[in-house]
N, C-alpha and C. Protein backbone atom coordinates (compact mmCIF):
# COMPACT_ATOMS: atom_id res chain seq x y z
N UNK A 1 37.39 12.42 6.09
CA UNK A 1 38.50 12.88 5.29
C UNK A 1 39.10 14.15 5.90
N UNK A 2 38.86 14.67 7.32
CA UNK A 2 39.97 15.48 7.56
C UNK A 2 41.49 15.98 7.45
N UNK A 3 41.88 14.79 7.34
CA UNK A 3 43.13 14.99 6.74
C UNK A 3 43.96 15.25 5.29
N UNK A 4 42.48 15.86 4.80
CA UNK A 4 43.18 16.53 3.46
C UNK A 4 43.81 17.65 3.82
N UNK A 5 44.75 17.66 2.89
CA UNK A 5 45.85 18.78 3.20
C UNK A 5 46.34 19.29 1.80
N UNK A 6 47.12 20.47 1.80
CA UNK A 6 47.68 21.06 0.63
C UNK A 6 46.78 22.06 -0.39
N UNK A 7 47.36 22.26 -1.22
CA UNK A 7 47.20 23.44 -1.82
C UNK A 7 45.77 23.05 -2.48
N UNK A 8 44.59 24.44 -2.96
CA UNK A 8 43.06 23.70 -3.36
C UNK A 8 42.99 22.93 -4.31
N UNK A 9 44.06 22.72 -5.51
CA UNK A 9 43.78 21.47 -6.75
C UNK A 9 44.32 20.24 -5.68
N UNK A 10 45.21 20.37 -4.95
CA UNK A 10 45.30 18.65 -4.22
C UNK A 10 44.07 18.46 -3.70
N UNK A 11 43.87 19.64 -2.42
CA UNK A 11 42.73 18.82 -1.72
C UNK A 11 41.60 18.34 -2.50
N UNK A 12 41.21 19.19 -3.39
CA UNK A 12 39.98 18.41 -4.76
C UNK A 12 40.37 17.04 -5.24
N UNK A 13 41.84 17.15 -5.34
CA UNK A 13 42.06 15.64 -5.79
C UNK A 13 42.17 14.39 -5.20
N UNK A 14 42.57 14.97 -4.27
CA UNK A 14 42.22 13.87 -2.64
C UNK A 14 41.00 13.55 -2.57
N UNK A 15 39.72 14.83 -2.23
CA UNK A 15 38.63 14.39 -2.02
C UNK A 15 37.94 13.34 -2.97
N UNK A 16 38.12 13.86 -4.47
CA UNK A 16 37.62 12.85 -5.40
C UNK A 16 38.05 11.45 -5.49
N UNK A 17 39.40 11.57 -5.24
CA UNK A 17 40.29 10.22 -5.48
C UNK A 17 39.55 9.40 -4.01
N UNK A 18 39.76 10.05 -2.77
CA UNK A 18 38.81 9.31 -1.29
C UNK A 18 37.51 8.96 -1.77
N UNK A 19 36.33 9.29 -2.93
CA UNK A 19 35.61 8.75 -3.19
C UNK A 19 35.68 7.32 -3.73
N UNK A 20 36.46 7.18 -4.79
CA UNK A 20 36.98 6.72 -4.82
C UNK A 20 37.89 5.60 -4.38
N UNK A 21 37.76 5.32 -3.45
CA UNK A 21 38.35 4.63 -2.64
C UNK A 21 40.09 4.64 -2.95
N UNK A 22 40.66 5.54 -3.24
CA UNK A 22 41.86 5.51 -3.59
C UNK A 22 42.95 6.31 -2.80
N UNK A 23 44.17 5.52 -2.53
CA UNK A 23 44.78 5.86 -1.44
C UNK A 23 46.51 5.92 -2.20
N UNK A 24 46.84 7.20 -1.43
CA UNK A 24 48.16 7.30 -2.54
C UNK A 24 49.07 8.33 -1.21
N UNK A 25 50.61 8.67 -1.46
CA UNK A 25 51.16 9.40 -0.36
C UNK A 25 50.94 10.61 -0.82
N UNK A 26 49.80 11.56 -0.56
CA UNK A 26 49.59 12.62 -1.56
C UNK A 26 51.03 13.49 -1.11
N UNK A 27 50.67 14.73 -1.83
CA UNK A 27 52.42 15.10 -1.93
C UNK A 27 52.25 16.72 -0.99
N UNK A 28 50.63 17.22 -1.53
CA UNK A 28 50.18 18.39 -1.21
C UNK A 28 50.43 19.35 -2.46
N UNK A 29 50.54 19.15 -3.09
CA UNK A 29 50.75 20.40 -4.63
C UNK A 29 49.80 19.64 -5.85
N UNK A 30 49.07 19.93 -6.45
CA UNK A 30 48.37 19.80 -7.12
C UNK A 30 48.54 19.02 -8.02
N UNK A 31 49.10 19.14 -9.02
CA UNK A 31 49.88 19.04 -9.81
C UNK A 31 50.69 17.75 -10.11
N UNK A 32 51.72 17.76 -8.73
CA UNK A 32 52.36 16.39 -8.10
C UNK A 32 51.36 15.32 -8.22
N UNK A 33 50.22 15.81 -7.68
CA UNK A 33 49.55 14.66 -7.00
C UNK A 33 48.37 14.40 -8.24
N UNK A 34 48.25 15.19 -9.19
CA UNK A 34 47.55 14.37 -10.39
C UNK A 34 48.15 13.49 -10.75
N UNK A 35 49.77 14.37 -11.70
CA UNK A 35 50.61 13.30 -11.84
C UNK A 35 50.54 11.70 -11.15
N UNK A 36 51.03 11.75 -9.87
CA UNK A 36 50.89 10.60 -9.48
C UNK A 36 49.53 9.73 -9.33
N UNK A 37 48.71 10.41 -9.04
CA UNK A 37 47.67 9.53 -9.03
C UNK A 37 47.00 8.89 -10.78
N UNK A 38 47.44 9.83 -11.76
CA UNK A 38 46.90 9.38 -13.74
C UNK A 38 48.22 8.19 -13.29
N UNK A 39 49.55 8.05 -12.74
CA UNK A 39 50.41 6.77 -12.64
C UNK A 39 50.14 5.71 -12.25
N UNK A 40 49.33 6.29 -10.94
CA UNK A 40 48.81 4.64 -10.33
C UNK A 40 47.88 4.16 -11.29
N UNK A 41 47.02 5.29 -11.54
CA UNK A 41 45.97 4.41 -12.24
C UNK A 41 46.28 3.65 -13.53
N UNK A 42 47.31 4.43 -14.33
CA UNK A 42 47.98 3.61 -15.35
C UNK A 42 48.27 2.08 -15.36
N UNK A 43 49.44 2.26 -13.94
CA UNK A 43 50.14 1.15 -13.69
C UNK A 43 48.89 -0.46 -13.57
N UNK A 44 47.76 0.24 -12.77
CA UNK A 44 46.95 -0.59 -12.45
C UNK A 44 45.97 -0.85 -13.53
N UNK A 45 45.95 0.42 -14.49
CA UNK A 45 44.96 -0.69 -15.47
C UNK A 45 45.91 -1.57 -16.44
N UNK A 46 47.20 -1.05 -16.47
CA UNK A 46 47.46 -1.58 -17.88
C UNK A 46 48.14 -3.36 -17.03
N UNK A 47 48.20 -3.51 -15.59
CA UNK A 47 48.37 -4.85 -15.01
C UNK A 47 47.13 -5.38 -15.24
N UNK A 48 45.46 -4.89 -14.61
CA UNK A 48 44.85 -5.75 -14.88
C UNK A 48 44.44 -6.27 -16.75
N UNK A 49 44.90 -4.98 -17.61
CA UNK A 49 44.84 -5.22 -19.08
C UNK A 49 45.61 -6.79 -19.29
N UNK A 50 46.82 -7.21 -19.05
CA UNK A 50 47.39 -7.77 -19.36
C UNK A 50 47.28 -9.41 -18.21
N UNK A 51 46.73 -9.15 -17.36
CA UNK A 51 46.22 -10.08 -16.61
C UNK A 51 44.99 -10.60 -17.23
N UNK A 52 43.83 -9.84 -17.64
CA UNK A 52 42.61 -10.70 -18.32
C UNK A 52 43.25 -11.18 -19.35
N UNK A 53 44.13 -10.43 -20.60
CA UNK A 53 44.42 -11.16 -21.81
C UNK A 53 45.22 -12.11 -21.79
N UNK A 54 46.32 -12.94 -20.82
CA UNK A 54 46.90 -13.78 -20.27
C UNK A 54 45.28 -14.58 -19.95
N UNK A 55 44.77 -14.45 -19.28
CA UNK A 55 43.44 -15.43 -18.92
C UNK A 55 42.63 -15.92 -20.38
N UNK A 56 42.71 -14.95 -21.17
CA UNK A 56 41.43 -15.13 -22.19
C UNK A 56 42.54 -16.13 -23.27
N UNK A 57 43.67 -15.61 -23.18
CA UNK A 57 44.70 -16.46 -24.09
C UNK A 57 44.84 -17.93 -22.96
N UNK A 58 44.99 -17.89 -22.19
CA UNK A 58 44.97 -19.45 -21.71
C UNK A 58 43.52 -20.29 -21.86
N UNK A 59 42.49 -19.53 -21.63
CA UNK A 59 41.06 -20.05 -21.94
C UNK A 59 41.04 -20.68 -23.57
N UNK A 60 41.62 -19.91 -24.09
CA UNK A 60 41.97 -20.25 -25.70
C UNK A 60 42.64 -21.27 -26.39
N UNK A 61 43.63 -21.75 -25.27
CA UNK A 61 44.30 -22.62 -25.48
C UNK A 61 43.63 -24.26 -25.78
N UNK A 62 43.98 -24.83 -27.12
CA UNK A 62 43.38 -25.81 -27.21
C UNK A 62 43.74 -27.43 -25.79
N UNK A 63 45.09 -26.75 -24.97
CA UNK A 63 45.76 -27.64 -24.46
C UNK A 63 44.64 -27.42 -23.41
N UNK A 64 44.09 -26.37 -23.37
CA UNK A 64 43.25 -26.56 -21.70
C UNK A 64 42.33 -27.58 -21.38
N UNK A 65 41.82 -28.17 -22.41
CA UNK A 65 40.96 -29.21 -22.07
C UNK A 65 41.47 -30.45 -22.23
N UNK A 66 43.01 -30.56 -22.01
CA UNK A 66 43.94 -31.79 -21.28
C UNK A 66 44.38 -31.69 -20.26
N UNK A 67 44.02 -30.49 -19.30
CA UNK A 67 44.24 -30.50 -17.99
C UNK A 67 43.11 -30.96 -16.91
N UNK A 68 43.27 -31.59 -16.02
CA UNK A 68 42.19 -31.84 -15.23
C UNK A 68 40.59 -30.83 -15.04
N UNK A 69 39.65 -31.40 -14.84
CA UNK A 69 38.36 -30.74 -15.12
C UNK A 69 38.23 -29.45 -13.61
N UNK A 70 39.23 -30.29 -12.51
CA UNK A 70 39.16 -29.25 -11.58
C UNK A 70 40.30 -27.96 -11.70
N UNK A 71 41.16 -28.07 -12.58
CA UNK A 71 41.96 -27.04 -12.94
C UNK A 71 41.37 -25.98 -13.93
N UNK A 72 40.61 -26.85 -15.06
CA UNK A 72 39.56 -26.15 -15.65
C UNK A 72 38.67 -24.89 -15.15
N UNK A 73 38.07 -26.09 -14.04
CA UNK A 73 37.09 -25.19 -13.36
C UNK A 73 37.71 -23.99 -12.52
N UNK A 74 38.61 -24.38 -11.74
CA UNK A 74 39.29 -23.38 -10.61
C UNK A 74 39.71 -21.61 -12.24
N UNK A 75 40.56 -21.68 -13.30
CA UNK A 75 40.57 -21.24 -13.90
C UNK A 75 39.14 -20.13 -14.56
N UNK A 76 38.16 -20.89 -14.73
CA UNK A 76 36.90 -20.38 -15.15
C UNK A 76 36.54 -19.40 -13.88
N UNK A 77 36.31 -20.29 -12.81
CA UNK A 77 35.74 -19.89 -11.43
C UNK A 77 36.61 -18.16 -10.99
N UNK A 78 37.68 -18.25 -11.37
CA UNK A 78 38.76 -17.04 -11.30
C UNK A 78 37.92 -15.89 -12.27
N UNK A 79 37.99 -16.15 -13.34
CA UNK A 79 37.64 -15.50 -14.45
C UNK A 79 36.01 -14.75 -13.51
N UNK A 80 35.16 -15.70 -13.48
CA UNK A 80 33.77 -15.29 -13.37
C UNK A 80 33.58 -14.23 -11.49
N UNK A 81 34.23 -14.69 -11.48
CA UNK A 81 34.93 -14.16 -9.81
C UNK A 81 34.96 -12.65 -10.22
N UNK A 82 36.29 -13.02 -10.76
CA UNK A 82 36.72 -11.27 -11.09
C UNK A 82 35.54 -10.44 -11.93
N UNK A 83 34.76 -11.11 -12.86
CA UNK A 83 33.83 -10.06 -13.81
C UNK A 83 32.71 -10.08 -12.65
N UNK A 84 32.50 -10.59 -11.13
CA UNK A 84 31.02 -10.48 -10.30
C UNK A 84 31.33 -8.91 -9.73
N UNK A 85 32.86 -9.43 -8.76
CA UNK A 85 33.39 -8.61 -8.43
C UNK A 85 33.72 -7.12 -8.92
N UNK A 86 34.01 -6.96 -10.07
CA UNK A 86 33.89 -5.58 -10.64
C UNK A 86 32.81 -5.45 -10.77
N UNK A 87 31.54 -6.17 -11.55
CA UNK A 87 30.44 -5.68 -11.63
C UNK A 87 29.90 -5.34 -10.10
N UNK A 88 30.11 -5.65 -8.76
CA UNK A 88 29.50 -5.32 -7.75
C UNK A 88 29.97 -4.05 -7.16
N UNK A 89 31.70 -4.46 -7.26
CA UNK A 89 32.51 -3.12 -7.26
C UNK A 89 31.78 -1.33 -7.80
N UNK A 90 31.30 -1.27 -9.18
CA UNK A 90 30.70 -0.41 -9.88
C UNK A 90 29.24 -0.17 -9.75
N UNK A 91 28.42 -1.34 -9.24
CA UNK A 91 27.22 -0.84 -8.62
C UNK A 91 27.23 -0.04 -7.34
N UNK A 92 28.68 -0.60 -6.64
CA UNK A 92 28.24 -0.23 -5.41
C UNK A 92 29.10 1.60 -5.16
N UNK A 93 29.98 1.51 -6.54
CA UNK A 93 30.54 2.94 -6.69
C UNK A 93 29.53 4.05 -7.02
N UNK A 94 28.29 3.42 -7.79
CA UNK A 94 27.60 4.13 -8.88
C UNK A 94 26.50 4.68 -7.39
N UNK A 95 26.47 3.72 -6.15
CA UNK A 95 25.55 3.99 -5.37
C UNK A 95 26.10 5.15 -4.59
N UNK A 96 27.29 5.18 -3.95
CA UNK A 96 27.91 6.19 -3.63
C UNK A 96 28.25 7.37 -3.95
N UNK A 97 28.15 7.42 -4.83
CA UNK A 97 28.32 8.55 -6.04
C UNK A 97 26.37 9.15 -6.10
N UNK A 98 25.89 8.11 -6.28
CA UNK A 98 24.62 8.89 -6.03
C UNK A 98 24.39 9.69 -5.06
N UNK A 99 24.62 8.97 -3.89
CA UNK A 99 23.91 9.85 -2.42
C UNK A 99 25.22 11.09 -2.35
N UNK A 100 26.54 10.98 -2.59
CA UNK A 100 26.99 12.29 -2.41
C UNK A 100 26.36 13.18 -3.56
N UNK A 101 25.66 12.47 -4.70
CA UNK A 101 25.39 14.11 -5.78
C UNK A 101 23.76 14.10 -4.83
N UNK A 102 23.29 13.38 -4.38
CA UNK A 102 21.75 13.58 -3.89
C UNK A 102 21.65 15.28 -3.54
N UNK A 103 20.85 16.09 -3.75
CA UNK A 103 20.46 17.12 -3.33
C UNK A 103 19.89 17.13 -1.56
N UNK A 104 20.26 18.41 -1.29
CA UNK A 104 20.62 18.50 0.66
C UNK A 104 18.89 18.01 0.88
N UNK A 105 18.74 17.46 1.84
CA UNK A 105 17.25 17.30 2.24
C UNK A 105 16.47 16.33 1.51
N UNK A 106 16.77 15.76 0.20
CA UNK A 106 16.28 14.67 -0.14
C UNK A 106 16.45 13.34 0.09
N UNK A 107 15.42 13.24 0.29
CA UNK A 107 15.32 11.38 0.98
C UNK A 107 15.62 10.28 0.12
C-alpha cells in the first residue's frame, strides 16, 4: 500500500478500506473520501439488498415449480453459491484481520 496519499484521516481510510479489499478514486482529504467510500458501500449493499429479495420472492413464487427442474435447480444453485461465497468471503476476512491485529513476534 505505498501509494497512500493525502491528508492523515484519508490515509487511515485508505489503509482500512485496502484491508478491506476496497478500491475507490480516493480524493486525498478525509472527509471526501469517507463520504465517498459510506456511498459505495451504500450503493452496494442496498443492490445486493434488493437482489437477494428479488431471489427469495421468485423462490416464493408458486409458478416456480412449473418451470423446468433444471431452471429450478440453476436458480437454487445461484442462491447457495452466493450464501458459500460470502460465508468464505468473511472467514477469510476474519483471518486477515487476525494476523494484522496478531501482536509483533507472535507465531
Amino acid at each position: 500500500m505505498s501509494n497512500i496519499e493525502g491528508d492523515a484521516l484519508s490515509r487511515l481510510i485508505q489503509l482500512q478500506a485496502g484491508r478491506y479489499d476496497i478500491r475507490l478514486a480516493w480524493k486525498g482529504r478525509g472527509v471526501d473520501d469517507l463520504i465517498e467510500l459510506c456511498n459505495a458501500h451504500a450503493v452496494k449493499a442496498r443492490m445486493a439488498k434488493h437482489l437477494w429479495t428479488g431471489m427469495r420472492e421468485l423462490m416464493q413464487m408458486s409458478e416456480i415449480k412449473d418451470i423446468p427442474e433444471t431452471l429450478q435447480a440453476q436458480i437454487y444453485s445461484i442462491i447457495l453459491h452466493a450464501q458459500a461465497l460470502v460465508d468464505m468471503d468473511n472467514d477469510d476476512h476474519a483471518r486477515r484481520l487476525a494476523n494484522i491485529n496478531k501482536p509483533k513476534g507472535a507465531a
